[in-house]
N, C-alpha and C. Protein backbone atom coordinates (compact mmCIF):
# COMPACT_ATOMS: atom_id res chain seq x y z
N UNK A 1 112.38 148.46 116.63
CA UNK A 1 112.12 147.43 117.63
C UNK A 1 110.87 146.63 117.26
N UNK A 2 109.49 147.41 116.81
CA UNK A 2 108.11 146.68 116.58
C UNK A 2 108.93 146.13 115.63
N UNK A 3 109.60 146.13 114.53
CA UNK A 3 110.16 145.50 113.03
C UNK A 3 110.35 144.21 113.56
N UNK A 4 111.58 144.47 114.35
CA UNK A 4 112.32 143.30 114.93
C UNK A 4 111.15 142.17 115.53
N UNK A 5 110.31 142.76 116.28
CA UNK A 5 109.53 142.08 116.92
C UNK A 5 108.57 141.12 115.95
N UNK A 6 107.97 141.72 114.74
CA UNK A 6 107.58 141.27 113.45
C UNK A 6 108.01 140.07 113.16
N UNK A 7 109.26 140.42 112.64
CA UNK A 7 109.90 139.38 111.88
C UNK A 7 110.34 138.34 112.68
N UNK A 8 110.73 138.60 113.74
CA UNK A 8 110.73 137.22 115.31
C UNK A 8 109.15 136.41 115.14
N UNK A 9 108.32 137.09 115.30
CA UNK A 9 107.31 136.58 115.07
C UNK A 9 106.78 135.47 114.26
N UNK A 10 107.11 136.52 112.99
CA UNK A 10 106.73 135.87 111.58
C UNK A 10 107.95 134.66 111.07
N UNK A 11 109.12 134.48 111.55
CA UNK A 11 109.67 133.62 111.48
C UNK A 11 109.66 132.37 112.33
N UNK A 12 109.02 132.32 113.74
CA UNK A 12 108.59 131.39 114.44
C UNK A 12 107.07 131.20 113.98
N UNK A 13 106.48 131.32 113.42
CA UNK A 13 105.06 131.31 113.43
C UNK A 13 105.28 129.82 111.18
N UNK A 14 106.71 131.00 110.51
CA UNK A 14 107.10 130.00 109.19
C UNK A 14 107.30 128.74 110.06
N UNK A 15 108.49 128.60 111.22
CA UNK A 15 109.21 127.76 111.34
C UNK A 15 108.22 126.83 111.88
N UNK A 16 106.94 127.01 112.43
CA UNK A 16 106.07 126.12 113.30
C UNK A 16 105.41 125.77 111.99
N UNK A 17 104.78 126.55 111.11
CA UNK A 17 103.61 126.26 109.98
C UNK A 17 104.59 124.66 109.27
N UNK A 18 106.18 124.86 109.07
CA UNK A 18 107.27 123.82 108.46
C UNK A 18 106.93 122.99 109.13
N UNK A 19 107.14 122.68 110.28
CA UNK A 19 107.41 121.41 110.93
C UNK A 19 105.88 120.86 111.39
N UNK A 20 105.14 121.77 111.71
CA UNK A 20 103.77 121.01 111.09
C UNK A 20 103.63 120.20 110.07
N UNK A 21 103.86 121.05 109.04
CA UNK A 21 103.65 120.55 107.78
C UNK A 21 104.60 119.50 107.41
N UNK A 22 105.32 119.24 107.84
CA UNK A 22 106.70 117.96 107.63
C UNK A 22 106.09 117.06 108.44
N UNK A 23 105.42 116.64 109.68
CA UNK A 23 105.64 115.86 110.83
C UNK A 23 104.44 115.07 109.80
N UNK A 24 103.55 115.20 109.31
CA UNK A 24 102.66 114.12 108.08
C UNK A 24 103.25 113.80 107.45
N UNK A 25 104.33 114.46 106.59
CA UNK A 25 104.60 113.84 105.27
C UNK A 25 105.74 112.37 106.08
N UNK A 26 106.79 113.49 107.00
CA UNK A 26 107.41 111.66 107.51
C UNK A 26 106.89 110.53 108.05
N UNK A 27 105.34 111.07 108.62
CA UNK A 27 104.88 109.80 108.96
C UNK A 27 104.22 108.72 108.01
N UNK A 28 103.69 109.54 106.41
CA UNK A 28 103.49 109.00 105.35
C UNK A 28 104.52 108.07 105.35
N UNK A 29 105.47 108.64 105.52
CA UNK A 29 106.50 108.19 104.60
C UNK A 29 107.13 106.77 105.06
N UNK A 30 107.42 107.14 106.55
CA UNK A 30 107.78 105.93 107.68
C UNK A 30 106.33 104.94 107.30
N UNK A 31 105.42 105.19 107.03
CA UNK A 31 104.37 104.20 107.04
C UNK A 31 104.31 103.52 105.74
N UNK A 32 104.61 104.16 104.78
CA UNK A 32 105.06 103.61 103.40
C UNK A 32 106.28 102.74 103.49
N UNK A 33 107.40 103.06 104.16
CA UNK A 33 108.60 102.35 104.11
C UNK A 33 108.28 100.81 104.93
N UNK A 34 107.70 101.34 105.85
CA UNK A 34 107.13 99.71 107.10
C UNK A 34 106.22 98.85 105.92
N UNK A 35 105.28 99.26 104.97
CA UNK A 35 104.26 98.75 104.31
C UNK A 35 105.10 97.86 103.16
N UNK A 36 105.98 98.52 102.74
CA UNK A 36 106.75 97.69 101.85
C UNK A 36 107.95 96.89 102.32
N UNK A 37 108.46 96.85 103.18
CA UNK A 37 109.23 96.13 104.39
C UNK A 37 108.65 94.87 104.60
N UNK A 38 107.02 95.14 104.80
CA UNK A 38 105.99 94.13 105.25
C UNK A 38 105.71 93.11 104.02
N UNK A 39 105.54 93.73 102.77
CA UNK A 39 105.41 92.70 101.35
C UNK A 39 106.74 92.09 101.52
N UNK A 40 107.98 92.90 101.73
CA UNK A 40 109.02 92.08 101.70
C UNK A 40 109.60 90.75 102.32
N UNK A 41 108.72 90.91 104.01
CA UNK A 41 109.00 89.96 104.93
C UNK A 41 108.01 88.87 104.25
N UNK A 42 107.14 89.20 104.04
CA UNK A 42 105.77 87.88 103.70
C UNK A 42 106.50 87.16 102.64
N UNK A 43 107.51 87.72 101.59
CA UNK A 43 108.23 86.95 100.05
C UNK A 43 108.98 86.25 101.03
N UNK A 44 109.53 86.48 102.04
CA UNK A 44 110.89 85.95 102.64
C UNK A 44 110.36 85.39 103.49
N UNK A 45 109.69 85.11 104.33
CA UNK A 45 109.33 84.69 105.01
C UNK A 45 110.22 85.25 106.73
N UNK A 46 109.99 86.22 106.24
CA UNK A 46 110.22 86.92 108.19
C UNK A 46 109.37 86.95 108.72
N UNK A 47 109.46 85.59 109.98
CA UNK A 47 108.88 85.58 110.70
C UNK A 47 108.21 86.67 112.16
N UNK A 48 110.03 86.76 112.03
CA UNK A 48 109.95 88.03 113.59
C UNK A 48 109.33 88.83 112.99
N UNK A 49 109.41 89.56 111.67
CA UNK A 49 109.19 91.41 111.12
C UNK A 49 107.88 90.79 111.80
N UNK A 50 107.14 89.81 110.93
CA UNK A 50 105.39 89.79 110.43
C UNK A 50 104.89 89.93 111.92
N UNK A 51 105.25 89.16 113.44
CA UNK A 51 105.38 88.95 114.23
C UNK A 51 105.02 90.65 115.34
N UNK A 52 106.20 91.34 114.67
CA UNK A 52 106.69 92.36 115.04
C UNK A 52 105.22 93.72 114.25
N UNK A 53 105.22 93.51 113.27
CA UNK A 53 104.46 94.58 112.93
C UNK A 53 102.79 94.39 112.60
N UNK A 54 102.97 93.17 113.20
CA UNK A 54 100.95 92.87 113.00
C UNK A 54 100.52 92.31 114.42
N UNK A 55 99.56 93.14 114.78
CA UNK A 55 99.06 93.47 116.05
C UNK A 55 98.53 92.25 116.35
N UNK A 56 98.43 92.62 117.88
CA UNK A 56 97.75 90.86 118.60
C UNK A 56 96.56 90.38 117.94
N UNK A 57 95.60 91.77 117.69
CA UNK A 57 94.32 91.69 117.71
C UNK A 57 94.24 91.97 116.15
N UNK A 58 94.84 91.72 115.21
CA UNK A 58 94.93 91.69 114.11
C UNK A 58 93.51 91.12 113.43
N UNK A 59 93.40 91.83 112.52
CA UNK A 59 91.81 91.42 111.43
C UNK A 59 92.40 91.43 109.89
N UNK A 60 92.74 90.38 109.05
CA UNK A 60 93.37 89.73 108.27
C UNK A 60 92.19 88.77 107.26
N UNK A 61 91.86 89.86 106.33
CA UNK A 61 90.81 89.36 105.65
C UNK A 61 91.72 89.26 103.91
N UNK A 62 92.16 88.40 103.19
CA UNK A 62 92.41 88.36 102.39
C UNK A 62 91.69 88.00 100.90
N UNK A 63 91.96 88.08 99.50
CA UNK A 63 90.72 88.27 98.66
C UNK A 63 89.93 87.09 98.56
N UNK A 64 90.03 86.30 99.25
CA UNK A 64 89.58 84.85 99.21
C UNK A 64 88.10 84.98 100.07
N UNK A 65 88.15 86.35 101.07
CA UNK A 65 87.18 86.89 102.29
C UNK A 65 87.48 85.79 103.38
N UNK A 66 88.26 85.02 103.48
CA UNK A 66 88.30 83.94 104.67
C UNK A 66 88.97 85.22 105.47
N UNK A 67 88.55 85.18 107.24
CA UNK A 67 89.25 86.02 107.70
C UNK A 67 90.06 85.19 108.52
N UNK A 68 91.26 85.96 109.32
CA UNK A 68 92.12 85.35 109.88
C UNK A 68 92.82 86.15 110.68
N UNK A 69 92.92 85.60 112.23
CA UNK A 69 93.98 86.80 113.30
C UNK A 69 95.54 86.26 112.76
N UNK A 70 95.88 87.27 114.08
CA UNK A 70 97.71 87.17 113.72
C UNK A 70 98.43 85.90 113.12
N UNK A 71 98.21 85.22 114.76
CA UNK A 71 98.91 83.56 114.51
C UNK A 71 97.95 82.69 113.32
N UNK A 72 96.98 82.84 112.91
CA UNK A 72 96.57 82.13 111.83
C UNK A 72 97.38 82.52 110.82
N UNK A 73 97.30 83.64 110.32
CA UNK A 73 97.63 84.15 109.03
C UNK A 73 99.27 84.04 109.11
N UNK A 74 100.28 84.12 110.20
CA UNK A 74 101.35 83.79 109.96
C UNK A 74 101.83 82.38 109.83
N UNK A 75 100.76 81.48 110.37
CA UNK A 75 100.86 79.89 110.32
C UNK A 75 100.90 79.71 108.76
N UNK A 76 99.93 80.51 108.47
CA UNK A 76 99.24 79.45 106.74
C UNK A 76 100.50 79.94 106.06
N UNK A 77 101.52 80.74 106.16
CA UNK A 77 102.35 81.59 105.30
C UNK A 77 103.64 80.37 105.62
N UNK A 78 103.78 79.86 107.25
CA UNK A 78 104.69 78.79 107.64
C UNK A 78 104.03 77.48 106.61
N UNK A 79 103.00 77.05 106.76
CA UNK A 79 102.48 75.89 106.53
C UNK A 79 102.51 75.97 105.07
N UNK A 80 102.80 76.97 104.10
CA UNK A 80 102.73 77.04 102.37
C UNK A 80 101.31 77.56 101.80
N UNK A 81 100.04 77.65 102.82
CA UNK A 81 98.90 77.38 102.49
C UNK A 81 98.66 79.34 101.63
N UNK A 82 99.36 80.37 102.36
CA UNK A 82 99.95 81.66 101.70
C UNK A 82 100.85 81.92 101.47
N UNK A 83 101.65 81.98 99.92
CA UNK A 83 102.80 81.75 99.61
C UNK A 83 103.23 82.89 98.45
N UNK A 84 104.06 83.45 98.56
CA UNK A 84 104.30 84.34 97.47
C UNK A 84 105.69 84.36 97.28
N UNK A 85 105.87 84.45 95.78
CA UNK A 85 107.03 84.43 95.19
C UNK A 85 107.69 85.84 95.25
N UNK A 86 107.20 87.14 94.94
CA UNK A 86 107.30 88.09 94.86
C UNK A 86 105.56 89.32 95.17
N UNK A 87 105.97 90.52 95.68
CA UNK A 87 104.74 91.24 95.80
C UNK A 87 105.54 92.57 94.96
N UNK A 88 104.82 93.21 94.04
CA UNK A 88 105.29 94.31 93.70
C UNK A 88 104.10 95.11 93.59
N UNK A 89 104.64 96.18 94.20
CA UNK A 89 103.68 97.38 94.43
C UNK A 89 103.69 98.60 93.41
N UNK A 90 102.27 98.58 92.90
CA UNK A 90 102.03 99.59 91.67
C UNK A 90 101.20 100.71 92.16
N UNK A 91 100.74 101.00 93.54
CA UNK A 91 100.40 102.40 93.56
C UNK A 91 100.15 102.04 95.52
N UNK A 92 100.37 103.06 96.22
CA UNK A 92 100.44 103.16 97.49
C UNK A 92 100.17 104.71 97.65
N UNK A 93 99.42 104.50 98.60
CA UNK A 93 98.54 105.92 99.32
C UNK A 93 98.45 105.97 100.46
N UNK A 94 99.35 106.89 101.61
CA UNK A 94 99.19 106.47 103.15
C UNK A 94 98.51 107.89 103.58
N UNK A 95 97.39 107.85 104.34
CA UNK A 95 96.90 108.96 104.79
C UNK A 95 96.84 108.81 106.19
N UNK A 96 97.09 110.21 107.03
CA UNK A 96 97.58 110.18 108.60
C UNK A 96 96.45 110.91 109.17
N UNK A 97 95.67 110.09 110.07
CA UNK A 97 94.87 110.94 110.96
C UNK A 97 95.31 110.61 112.89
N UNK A 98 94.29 111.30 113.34
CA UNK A 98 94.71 111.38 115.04
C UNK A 98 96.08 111.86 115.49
N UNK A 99 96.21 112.83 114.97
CA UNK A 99 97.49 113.42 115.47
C UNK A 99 98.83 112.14 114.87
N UNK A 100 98.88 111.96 113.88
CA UNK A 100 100.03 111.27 113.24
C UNK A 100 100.05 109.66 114.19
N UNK A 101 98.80 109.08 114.49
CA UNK A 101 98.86 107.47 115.46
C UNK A 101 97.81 106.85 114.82
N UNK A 102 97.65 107.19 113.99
CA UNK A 102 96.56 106.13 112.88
C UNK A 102 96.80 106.39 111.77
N UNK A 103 97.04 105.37 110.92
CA UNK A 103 97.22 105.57 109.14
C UNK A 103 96.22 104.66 108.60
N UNK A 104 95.62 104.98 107.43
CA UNK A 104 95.09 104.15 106.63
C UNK A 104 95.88 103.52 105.42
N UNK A 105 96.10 102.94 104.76
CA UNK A 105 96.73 102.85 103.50
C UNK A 105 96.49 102.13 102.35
N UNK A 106 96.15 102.52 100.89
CA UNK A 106 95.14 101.76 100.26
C UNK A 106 96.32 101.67 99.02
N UNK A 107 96.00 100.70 98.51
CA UNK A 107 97.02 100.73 97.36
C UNK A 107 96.31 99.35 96.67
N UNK A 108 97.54 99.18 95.48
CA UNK A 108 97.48 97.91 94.35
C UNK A 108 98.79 97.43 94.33
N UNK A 109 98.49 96.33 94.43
CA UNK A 109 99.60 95.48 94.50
C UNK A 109 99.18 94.09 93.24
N UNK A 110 100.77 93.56 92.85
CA UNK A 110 100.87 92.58 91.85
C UNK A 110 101.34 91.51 92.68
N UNK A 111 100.97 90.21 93.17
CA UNK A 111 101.43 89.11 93.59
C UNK A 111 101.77 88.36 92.56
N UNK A 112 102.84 87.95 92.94
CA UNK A 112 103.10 86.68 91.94
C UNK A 112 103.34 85.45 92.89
N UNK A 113 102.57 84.38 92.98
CA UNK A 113 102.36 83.39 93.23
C UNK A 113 103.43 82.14 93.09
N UNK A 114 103.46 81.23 93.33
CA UNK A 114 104.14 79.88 92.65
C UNK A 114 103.31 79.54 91.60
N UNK A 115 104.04 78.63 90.17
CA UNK A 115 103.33 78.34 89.02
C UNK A 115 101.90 77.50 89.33
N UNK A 116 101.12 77.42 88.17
CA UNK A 116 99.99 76.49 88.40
C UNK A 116 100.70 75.15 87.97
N UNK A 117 99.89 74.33 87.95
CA UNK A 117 100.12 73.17 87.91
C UNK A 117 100.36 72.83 86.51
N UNK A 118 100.09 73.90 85.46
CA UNK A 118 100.27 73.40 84.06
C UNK A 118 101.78 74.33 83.87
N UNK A 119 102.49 74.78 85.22
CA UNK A 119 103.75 75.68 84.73
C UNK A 119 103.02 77.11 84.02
N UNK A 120 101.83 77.23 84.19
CA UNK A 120 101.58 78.64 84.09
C UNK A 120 101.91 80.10 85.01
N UNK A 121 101.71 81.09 84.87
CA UNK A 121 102.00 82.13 85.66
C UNK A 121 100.92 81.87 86.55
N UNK A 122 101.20 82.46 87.58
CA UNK A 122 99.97 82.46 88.49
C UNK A 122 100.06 83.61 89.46
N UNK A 123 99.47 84.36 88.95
CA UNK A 123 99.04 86.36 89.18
C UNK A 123 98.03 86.59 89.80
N UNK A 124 98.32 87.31 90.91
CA UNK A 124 96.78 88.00 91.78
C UNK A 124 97.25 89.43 91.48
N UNK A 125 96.37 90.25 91.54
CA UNK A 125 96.46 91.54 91.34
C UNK A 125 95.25 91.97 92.42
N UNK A 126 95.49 92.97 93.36
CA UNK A 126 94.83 93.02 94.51
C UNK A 126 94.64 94.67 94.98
N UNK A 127 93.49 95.14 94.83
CA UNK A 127 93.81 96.55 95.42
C UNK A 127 93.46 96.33 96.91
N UNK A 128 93.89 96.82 97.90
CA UNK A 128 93.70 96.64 99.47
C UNK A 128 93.26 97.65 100.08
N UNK A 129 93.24 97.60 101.37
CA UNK A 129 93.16 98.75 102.94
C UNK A 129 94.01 98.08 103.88
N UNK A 130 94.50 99.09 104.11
CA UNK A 130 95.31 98.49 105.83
C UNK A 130 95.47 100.17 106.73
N UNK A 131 94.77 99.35 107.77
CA UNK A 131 95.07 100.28 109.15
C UNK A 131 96.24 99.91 110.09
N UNK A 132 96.75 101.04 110.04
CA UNK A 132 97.76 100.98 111.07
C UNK A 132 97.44 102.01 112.11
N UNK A 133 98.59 101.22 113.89
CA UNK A 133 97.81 102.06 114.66
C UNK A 133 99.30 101.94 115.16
N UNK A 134 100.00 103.18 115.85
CA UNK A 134 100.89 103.84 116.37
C UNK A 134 100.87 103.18 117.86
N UNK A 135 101.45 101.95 118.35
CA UNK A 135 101.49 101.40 119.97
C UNK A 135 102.91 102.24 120.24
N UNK A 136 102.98 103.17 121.65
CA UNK A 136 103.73 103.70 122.18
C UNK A 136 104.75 103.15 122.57
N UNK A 137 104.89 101.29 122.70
CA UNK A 137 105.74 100.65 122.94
C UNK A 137 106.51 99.85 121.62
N UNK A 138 105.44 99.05 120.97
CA UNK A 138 105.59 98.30 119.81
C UNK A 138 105.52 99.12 118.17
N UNK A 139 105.71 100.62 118.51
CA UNK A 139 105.67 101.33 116.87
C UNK A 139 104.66 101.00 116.36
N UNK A 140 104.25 101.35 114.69
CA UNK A 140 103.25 100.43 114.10
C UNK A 140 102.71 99.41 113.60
N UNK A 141 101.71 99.00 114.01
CA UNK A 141 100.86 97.67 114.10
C UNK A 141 99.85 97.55 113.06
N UNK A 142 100.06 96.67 112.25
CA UNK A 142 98.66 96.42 110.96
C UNK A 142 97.56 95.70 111.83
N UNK A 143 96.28 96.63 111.85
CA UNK A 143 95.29 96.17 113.05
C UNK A 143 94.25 95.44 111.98
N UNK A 144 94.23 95.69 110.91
CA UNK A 144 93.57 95.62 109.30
C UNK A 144 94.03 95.39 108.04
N UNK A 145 93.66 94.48 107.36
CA UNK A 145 94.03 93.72 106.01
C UNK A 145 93.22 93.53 105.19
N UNK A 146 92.08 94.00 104.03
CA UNK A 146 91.31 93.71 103.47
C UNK A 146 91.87 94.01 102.28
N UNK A 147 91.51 92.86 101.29
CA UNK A 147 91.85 93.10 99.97
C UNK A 147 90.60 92.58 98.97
N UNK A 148 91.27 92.89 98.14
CA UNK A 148 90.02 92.03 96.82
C UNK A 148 90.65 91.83 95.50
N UNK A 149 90.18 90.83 95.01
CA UNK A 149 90.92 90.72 93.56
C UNK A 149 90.20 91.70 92.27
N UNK A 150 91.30 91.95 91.62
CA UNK A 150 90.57 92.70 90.40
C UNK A 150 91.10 92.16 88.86
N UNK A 151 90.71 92.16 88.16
CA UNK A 151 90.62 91.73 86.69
C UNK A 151 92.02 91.91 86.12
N UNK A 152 92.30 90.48 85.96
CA UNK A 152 93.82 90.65 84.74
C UNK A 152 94.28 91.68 84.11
């Protein structure tokens, strides 16, 4: 009977240590999938996603350091003034704190731009930060955007 009682134990005690240990990695993961969703909408110009997943109170500092809230930064993307041909992502890192309702996420990303004016390539290469914050109604929200350019 103590045996039985053991192994009841010790198998609710595995099965809790699992799903602990899982409930980060999917939220990595869901936060990775939204993050690249998000490069995707900005190439395409989805309005609703960008709309949808960047917070009212949004802080939108791009490598240029001009900063910019929500409706700015989705205007200049309407107006051509931020324009991207393609974003491809070469390294992404999402880390989960506050009980799985705040992510940070830092990565490098390759922009490719429209040509220069001589028909050249025209390449940003950008390592970033973005905070995301878990709204109980609206899912996650990019509350943070900082990037910087780094060397060809």
């Amino acid at each position: 009977m103590k045996k039985n009682l053991l192994f009841t134990l010790m198998l609710a005690l595995f099965s809790l240590v699992s799903f602990v240990s899982k409930a980060p990695a999917d939220t990595r993961q869901e936060v990775e999938t939204l993050e690249r969703q998000r490069f995707a909408a900005q190439v395409s110009k989805d309005y609703a996603f960008l709309e949808k997943v960047f917070a009212d109170d949004l802080v939108y500092t791009p490598a240029s350091g001009k900063q910019n809230g929500k409706a700015d930064y989705i205007q200049s993307i309407r107006d051509g003034k931020s324009q991207y041909d393609k974003i491809d992502v070469e390294a992404l890192n999402v880390r989960v704190y506050n009980g799985g309702k705040t992510a940070v996420v830092n990565g490098t990303i390759l922009i490719t731009l429209p040509p220069k004016a001589d028909g050249q390539p025209n390449l940003a290469h950008l390592k970033y930060v973005v905070v995301q914050v878990k709204d109980k109604k609206k899912g996650w929200q990019v509350v943070l955007w900082q990037s910087q350019k780094q060397a060809a």
